[in-house]
N, C-alpha and C. Protein backbone atom coordinates (compact mmCIF):
# COMPACT_ATOMS: atom_id res chain seq x y z
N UNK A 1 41.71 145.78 134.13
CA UNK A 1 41.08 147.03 133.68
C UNK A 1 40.97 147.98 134.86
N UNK A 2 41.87 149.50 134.28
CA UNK A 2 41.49 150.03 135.71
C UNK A 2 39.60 150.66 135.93
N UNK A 3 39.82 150.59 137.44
CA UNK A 3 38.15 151.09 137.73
C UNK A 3 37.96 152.54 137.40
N UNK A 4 36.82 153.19 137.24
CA UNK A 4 36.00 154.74 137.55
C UNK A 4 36.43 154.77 138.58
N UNK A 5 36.93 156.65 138.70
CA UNK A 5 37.04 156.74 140.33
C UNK A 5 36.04 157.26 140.89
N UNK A 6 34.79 157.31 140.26
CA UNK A 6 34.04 157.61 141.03
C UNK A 6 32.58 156.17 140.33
N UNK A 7 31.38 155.69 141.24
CA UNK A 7 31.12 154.93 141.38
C UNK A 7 30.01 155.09 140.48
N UNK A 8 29.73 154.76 139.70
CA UNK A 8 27.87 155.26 139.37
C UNK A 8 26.74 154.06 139.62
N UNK A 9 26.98 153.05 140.06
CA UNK A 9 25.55 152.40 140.77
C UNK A 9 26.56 151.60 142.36
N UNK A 10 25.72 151.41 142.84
CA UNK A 10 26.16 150.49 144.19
C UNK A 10 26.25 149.20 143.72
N UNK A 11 27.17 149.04 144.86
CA UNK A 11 27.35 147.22 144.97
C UNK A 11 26.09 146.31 145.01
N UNK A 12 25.20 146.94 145.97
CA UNK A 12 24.43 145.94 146.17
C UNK A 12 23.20 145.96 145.38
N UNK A 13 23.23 147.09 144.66
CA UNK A 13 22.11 147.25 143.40
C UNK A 13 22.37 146.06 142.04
N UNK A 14 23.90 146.30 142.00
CA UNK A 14 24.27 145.45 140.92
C UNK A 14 24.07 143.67 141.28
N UNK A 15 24.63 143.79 142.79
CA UNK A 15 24.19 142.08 142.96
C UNK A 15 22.20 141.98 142.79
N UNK A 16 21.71 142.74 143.35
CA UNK A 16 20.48 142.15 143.18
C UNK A 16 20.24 142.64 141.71
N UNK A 17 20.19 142.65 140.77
CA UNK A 17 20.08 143.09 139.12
C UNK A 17 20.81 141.80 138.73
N UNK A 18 21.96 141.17 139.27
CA UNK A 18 22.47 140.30 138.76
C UNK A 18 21.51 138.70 138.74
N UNK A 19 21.07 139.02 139.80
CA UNK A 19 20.12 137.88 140.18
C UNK A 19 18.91 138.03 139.44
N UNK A 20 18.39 139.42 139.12
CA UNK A 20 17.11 139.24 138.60
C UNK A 20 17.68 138.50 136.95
N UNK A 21 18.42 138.81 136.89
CA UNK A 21 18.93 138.48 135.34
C UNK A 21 18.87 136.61 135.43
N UNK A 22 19.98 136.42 136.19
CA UNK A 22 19.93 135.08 136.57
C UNK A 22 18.27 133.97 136.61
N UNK A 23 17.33 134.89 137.87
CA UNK A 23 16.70 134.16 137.81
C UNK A 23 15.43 134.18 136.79
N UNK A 24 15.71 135.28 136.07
CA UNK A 24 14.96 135.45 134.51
C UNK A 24 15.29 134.56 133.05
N UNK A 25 16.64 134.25 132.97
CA UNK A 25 17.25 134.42 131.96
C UNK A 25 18.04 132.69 131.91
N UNK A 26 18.57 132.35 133.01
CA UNK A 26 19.30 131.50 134.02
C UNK A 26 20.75 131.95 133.76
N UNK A 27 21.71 131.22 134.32
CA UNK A 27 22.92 131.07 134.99
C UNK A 27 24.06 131.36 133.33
N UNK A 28 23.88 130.39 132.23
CA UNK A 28 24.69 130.57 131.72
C UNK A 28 24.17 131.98 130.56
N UNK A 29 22.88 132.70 130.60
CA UNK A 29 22.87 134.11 129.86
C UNK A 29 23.41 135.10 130.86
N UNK A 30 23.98 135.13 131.73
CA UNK A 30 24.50 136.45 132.52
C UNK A 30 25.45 136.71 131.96
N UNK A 31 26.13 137.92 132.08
CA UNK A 31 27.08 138.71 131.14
C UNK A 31 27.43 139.51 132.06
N UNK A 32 28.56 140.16 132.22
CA UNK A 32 28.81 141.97 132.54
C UNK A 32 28.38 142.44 131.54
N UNK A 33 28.29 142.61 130.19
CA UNK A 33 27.94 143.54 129.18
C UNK A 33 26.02 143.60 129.66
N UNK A 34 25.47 142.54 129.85
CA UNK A 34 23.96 142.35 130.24
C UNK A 34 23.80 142.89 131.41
N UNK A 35 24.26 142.70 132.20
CA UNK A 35 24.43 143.60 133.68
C UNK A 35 24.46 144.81 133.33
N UNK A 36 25.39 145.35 133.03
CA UNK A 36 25.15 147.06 132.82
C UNK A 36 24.27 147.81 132.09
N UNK A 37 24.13 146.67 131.23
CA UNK A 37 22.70 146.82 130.52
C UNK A 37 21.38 147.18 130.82
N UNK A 38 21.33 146.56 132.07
CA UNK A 38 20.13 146.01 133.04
C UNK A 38 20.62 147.37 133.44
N UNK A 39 21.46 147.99 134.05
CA UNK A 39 21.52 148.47 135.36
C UNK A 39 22.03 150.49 134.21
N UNK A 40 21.60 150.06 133.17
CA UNK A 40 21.79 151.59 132.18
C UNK A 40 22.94 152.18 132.54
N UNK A 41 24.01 151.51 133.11
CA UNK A 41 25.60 151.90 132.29
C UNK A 41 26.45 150.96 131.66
N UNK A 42 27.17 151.81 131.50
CA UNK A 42 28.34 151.23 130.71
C UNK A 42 29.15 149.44 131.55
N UNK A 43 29.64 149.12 130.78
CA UNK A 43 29.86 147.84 131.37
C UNK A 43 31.32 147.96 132.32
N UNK A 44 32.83 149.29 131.99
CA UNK A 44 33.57 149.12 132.83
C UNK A 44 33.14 150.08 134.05
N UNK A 45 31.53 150.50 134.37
CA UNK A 45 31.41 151.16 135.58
C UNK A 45 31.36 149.36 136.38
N UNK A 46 30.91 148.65 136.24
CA UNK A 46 30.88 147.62 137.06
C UNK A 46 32.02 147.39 137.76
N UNK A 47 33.10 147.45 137.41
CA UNK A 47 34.65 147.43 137.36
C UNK A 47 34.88 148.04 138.62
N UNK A 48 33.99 149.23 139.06
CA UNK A 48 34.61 150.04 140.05
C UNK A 48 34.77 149.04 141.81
N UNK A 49 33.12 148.51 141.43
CA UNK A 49 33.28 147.41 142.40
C UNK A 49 33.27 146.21 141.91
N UNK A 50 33.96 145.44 140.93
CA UNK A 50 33.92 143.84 141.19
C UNK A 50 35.55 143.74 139.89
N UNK A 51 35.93 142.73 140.43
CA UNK A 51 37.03 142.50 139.25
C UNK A 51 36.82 142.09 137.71
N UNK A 52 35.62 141.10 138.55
CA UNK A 52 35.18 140.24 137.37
C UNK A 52 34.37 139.89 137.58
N UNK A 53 33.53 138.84 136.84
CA UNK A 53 32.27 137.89 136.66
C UNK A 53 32.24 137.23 137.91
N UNK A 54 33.09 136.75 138.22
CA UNK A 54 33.50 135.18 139.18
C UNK A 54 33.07 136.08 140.82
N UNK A 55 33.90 137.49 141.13
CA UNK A 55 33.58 138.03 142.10
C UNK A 55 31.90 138.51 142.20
N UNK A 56 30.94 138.72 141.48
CA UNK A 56 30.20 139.14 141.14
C UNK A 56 28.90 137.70 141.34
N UNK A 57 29.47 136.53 140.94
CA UNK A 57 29.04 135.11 141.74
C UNK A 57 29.10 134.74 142.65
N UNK A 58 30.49 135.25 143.57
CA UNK A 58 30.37 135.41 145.14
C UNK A 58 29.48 136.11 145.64
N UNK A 59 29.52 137.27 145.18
CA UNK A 59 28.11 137.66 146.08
C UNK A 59 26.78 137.62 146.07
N UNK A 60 26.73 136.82 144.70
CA UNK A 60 25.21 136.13 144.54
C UNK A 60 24.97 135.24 145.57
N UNK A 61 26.32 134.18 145.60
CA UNK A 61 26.34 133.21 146.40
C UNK A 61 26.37 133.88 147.89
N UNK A 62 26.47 134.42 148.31
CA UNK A 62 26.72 135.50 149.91
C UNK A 62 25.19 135.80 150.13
N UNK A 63 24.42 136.15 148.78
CA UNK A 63 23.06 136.98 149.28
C UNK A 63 22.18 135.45 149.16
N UNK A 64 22.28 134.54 148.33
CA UNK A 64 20.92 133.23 148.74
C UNK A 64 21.24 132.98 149.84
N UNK A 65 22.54 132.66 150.12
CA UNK A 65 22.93 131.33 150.76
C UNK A 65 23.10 132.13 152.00
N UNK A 66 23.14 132.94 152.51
CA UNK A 66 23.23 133.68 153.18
C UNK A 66 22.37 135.06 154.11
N UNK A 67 22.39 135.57 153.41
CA UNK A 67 21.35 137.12 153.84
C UNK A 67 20.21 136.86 153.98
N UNK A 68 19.91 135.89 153.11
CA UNK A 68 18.40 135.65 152.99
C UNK A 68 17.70 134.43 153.36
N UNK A 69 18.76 133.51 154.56
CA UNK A 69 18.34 132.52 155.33
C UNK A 69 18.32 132.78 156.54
N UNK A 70 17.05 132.99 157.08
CA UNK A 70 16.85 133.28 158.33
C UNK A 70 17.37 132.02 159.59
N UNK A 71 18.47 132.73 160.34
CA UNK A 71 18.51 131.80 161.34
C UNK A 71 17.93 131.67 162.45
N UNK A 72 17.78 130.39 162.53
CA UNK A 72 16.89 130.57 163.73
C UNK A 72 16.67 130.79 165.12
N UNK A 73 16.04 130.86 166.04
CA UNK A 73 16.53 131.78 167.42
C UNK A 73 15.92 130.30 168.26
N UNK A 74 16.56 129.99 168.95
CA UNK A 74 16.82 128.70 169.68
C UNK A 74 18.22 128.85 170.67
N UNK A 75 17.35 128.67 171.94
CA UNK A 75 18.56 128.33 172.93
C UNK A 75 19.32 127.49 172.89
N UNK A 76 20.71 127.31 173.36
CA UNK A 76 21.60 125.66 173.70
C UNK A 76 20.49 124.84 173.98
N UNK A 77 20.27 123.53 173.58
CA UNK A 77 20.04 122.47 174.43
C UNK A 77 20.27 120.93 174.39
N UNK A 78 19.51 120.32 174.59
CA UNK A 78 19.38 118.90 174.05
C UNK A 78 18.57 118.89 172.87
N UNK A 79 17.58 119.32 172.44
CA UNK A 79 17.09 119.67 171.29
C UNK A 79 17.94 120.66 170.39
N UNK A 80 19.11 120.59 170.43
CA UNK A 80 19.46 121.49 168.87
C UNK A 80 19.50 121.10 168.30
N UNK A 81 19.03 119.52 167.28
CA UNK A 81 18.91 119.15 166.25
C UNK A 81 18.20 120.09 165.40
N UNK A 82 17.01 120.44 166.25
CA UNK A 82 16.11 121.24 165.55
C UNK A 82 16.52 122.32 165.02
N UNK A 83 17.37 122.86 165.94
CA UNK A 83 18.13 124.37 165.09
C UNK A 83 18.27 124.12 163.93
N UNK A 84 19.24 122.98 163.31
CA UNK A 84 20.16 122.52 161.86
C UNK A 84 18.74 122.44 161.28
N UNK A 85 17.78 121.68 162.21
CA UNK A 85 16.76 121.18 160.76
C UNK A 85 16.12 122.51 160.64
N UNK A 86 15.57 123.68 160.92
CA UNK A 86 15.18 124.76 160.67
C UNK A 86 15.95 125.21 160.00
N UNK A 87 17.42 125.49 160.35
CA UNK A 87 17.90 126.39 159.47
C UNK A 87 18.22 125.67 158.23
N UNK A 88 18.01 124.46 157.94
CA UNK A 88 18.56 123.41 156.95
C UNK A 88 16.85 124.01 155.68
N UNK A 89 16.09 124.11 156.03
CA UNK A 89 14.84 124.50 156.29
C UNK A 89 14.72 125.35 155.17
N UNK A 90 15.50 126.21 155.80
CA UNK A 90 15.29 128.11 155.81
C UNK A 90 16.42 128.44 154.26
N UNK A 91 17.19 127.18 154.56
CA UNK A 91 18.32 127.30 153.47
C UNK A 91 17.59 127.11 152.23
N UNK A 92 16.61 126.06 152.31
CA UNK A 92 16.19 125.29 150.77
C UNK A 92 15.28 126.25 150.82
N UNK A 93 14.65 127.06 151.54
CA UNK A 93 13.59 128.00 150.61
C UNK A 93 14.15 129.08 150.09
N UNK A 94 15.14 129.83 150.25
CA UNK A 94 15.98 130.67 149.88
C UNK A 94 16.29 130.41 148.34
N UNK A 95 17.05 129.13 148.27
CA UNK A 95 17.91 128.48 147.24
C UNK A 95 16.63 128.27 146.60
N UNK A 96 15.46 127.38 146.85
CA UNK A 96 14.37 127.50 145.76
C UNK A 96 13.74 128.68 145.31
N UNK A 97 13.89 129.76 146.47
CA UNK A 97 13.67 131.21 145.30
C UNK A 97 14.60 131.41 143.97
N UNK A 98 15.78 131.38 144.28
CA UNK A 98 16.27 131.63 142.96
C UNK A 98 16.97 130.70 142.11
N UNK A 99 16.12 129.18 141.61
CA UNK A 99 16.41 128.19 141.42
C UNK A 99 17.75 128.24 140.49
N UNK A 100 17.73 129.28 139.76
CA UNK A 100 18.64 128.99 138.43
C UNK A 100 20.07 129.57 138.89
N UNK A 101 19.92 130.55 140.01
CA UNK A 101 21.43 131.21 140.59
C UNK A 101 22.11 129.51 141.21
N UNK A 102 21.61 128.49 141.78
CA UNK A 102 21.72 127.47 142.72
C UNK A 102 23.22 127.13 142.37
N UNK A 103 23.68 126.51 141.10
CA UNK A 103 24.51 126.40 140.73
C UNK A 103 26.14 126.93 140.95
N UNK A 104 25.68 128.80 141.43
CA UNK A 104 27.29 129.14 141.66
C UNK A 104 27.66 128.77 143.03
N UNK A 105 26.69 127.69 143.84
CA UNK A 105 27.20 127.27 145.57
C UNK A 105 27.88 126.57 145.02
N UNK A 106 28.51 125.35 144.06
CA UNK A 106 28.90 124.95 143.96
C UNK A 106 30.13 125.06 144.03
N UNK A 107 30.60 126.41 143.43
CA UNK A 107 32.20 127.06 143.73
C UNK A 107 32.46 127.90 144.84
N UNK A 108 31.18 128.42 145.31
CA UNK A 108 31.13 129.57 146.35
C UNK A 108 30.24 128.55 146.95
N UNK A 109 31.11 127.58 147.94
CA UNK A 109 30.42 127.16 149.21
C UNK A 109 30.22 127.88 150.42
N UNK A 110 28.92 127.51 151.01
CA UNK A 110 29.13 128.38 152.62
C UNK A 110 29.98 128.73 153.94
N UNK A 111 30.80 127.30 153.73
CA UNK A 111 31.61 127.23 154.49
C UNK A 111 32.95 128.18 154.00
N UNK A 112 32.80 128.54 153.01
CA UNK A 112 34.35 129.82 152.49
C UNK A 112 33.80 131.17 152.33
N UNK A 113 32.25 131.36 152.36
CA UNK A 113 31.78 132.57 152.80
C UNK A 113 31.44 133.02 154.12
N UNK A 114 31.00 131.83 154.96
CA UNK A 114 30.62 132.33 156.25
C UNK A 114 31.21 131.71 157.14
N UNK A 115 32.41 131.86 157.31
CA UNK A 115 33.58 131.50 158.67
C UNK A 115 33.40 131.53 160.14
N UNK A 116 32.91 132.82 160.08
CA UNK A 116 32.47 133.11 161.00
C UNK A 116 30.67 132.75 161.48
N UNK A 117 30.31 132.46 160.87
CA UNK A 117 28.70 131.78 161.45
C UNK A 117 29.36 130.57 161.74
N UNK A 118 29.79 129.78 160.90
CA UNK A 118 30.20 128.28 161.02
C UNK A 118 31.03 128.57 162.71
N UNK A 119 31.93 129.83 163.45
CA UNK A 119 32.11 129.55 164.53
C UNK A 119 31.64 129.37 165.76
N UNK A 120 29.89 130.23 165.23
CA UNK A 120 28.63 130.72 166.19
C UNK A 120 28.35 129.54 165.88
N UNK A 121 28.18 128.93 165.39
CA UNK A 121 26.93 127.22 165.27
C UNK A 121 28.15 126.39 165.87
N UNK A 122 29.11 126.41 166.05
CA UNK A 122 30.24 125.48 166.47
C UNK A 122 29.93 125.29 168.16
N UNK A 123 29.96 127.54 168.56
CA UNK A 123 29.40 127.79 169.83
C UNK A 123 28.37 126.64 170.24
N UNK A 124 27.37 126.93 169.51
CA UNK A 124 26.03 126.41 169.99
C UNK A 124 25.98 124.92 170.36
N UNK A 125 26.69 124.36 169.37
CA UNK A 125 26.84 123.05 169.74
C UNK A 125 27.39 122.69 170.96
N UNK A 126 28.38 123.22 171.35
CA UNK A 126 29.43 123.45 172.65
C UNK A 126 28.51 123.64 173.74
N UNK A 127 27.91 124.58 173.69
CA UNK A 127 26.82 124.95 174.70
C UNK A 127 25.71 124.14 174.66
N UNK A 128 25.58 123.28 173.75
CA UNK A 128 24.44 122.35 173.90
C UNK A 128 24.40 120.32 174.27
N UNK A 129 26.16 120.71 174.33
CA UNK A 129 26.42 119.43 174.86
C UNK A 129 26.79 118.45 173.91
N UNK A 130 27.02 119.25 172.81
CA UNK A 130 27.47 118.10 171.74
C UNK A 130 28.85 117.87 171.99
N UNK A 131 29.27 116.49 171.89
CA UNK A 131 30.92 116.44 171.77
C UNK A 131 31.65 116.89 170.82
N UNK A 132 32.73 117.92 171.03
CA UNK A 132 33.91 118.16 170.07
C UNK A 132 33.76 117.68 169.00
N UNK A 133 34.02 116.79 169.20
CA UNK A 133 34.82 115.59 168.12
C UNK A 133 33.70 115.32 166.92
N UNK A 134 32.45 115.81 167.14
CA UNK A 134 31.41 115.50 166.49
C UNK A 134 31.35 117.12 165.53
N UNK A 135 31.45 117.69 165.95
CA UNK A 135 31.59 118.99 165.33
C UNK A 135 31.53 119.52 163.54
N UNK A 136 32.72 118.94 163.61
CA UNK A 136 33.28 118.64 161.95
C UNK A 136 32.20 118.03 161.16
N UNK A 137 32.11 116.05 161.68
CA UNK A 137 31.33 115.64 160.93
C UNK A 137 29.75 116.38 160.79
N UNK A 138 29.88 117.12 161.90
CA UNK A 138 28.17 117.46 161.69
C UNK A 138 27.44 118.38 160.61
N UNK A 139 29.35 119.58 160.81
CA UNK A 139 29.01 120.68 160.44
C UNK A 139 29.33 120.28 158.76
N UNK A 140 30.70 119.78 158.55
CA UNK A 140 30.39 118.98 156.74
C UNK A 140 29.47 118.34 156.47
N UNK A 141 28.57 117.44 157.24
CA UNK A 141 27.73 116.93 156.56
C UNK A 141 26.50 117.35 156.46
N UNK A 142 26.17 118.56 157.23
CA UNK A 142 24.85 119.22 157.12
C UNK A 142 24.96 120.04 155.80
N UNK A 143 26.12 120.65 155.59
CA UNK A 143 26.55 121.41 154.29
C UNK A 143 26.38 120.55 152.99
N UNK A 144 27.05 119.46 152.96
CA UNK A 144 27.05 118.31 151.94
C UNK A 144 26.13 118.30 151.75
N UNK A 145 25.04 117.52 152.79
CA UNK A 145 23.42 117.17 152.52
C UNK A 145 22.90 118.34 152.32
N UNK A 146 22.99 119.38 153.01
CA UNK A 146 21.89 120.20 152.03
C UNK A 146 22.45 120.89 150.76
N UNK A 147 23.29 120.85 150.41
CA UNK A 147 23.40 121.75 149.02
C UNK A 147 23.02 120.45 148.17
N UNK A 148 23.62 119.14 148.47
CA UNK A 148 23.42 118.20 146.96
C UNK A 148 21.66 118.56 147.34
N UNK A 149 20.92 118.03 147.99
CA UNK A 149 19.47 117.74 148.08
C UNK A 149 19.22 118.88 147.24
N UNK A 150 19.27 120.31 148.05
CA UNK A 150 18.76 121.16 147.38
C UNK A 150 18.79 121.69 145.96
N UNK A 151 20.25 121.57 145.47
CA UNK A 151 20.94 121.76 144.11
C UNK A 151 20.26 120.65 142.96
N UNK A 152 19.57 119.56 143.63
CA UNK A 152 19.27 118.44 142.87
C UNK A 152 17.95 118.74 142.63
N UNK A 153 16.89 119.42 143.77
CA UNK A 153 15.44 120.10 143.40
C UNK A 153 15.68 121.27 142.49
N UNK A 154 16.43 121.88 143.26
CA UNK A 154 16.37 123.27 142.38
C UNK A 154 16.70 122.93 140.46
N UNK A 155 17.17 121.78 140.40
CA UNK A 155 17.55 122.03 139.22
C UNK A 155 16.14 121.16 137.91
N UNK A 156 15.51 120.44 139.02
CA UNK A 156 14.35 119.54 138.23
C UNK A 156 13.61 120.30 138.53
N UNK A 157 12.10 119.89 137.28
CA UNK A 157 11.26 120.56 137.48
C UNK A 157 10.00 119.99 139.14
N UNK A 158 9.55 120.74 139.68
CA UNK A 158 8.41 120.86 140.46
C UNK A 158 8.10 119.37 141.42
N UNK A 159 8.27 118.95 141.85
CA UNK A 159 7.51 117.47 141.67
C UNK A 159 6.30 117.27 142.82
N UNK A 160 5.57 116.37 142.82
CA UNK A 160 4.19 116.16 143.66
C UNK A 160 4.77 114.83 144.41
N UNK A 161 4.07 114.47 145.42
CA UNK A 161 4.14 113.25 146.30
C UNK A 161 4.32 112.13 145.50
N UNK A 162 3.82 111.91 144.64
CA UNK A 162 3.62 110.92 143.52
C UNK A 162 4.92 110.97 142.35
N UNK A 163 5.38 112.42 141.81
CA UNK A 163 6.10 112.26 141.05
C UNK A 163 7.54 112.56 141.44
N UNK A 164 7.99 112.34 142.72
CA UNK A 164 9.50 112.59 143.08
C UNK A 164 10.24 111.36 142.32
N UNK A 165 10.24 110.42 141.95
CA UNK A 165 10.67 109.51 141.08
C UNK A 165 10.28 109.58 139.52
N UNK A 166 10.21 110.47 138.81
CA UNK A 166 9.78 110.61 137.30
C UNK A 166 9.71 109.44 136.63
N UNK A 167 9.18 109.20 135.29
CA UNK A 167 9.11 108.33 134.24
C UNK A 167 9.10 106.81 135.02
N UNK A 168 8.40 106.84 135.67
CA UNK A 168 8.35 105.34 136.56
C UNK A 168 7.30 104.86 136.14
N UNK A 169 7.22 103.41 134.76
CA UNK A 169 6.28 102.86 134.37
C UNK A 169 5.79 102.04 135.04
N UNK A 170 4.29 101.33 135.39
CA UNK A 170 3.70 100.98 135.98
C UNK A 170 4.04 99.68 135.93
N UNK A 171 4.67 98.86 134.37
CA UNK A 171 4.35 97.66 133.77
C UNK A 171 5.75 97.45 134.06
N UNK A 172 7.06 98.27 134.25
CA UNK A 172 8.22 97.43 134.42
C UNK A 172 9.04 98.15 135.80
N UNK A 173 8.30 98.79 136.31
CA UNK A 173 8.62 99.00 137.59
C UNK A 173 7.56 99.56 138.55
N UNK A 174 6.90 98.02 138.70
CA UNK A 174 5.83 98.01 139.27
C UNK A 174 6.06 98.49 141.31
N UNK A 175 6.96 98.01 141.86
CA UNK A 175 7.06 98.29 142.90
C UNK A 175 7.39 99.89 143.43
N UNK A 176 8.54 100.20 142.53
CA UNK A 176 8.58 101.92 142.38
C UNK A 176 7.09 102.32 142.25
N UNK A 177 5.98 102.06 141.62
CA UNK A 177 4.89 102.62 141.43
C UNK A 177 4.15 102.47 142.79
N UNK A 178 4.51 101.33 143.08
CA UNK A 178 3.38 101.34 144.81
C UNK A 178 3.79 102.14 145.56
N UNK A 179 5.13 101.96 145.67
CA UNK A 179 6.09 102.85 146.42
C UNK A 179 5.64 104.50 146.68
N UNK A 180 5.15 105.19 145.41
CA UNK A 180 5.03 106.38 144.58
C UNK A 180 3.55 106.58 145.19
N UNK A 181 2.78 105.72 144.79
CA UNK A 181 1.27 105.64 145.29
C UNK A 181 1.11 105.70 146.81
N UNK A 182 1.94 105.11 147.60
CA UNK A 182 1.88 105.09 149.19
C UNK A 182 2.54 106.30 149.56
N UNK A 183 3.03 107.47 149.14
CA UNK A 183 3.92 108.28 149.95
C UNK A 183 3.10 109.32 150.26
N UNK A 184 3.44 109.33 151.41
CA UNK A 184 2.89 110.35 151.94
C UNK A 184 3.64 112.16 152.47
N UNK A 185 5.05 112.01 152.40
CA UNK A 185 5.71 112.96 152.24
C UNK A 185 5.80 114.19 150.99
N UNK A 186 5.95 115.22 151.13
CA UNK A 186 5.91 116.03 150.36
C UNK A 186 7.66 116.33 149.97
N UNK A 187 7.98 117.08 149.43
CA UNK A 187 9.80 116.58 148.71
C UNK A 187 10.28 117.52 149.99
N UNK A 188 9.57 118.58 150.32
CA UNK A 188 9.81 119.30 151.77
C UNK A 188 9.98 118.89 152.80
N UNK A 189 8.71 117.82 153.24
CA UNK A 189 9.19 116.99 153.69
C UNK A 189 10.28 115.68 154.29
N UNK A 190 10.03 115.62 152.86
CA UNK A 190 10.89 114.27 152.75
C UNK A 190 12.41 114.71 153.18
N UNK A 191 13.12 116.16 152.76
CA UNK A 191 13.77 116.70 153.12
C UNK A 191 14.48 117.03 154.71
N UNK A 192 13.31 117.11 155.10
CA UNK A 192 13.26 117.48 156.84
C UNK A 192 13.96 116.15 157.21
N UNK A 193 12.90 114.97 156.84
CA UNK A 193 13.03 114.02 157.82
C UNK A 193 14.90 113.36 157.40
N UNK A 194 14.67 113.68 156.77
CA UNK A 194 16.03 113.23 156.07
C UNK A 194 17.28 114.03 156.72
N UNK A 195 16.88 114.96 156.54
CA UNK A 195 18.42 116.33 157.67
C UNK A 195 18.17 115.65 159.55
N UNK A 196 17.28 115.24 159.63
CA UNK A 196 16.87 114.84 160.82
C UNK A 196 16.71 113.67 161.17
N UNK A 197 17.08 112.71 160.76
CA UNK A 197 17.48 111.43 160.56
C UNK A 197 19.27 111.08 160.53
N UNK A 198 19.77 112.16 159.83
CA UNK A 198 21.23 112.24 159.54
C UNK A 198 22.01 113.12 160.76
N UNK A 199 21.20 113.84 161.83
CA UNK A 199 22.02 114.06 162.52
C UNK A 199 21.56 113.41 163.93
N UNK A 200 20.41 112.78 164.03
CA UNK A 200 20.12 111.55 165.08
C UNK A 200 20.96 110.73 164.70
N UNK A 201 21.45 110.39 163.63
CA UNK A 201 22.12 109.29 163.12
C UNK A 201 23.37 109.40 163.70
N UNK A 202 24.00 110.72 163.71
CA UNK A 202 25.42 110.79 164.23
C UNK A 202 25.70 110.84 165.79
N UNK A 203 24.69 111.20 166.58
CA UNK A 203 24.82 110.99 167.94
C UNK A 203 24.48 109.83 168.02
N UNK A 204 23.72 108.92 167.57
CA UNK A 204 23.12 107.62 168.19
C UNK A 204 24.58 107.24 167.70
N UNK A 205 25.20 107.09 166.33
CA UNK A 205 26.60 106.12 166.19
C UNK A 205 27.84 106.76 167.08
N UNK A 206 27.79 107.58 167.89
CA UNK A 206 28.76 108.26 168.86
C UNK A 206 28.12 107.21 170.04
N UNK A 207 27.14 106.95 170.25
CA UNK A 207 27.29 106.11 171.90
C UNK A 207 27.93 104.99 171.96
């Protein structure tokens, strides 16, 4: 379809309208016809900037996963674990703002939107003494682990210290219940220690 040559709303009006829709409505009621709707034109002004639907999910996926994760300001050191776990951090509160958009990371991963950050955190590592060779695994598996973790909260409802394991009966899974009763982590928590466990994990199996 060809575009308007001239524009009548912005790009970035329409991505954030797209999201309010999203995180009102969820993931599978979004429309272009609902979008323009939202945004009081016609549906081929959208056209002027996006091809389609799918481009229009990229930049949903560009503004959670992205714009709106603060990175964090930390020198090189021996402590840059902490960087990943902050910004690992910074990622899941983002993604839990707009629980119901969570879904389009799945096709629009970070690593095919942000090339270039992934070369600045590559830097950092370099400058902080990590080996090469560790790089890759660190940088796929910080991505891996946090989108499943996060994609897996975002998509259940709420849970408390007690109920991160749901429908856990007392009478036939009695140990899950002690288990449940003793925790003392919060799912935020539990999160942290977990991104931070997984990349102690990869330098300690490098010595």
């Amino acid at each position: 379809m060809a575009r308007p040559s001239k524009p009548l709303i912005s790009r970035d009006a329409a991505v954030q309208a797209a999201i309010e829709i999203i995180d009102a409505e969820g993931l599978d009621a979004f429309s272009l016809p609902k979008l323009a709707e939202h945004l009081g034109v016609r549906a081929p002004s959208l056209y002027h900037h996006f091809a389609d639907k799918n481009e229009i999910f990229t930049e949903v996926a560009r503004y959670i996963a992205g714009k709106t994760v603060v990175t964090p300001r930390r020198r090189p050191g021996p402590d840059w674990p902490e960087f990943f776990i902050s910004l690992a951090l910074n990622f899941r509160q983002s993604i839990l703002r707009h629980r119901n958009a969570a879904p389009v990371l799945l096709k629009h991963l970070p690593r095919d939107l942000f090339v270039s950050t992934y070369e600045d955190t590559a830097r950092f590592m370099l400058d902080s003494g990590v080996p090469v060779e560790l790089h890759v695994r660190i940088l796929n598996g910080m991505e891996t682990l946090a989108i499943g973790a996060v994609l897996m909260e975002a998509m259940r409802t709420p849970s408390t210290k007690t109920t991160i394991f749901p429908n856990v009966d007392p009478q036939s899974q009695p140990l899950l219940t002690e288990a449940l009763a003793n925790n003392e982590l919060t799912q935020r928590k539990l999160f942290e220690d977990t991104v931070r466990s997984y990349l102690h994990g990869v330098i300690r199996d490098h010595m």
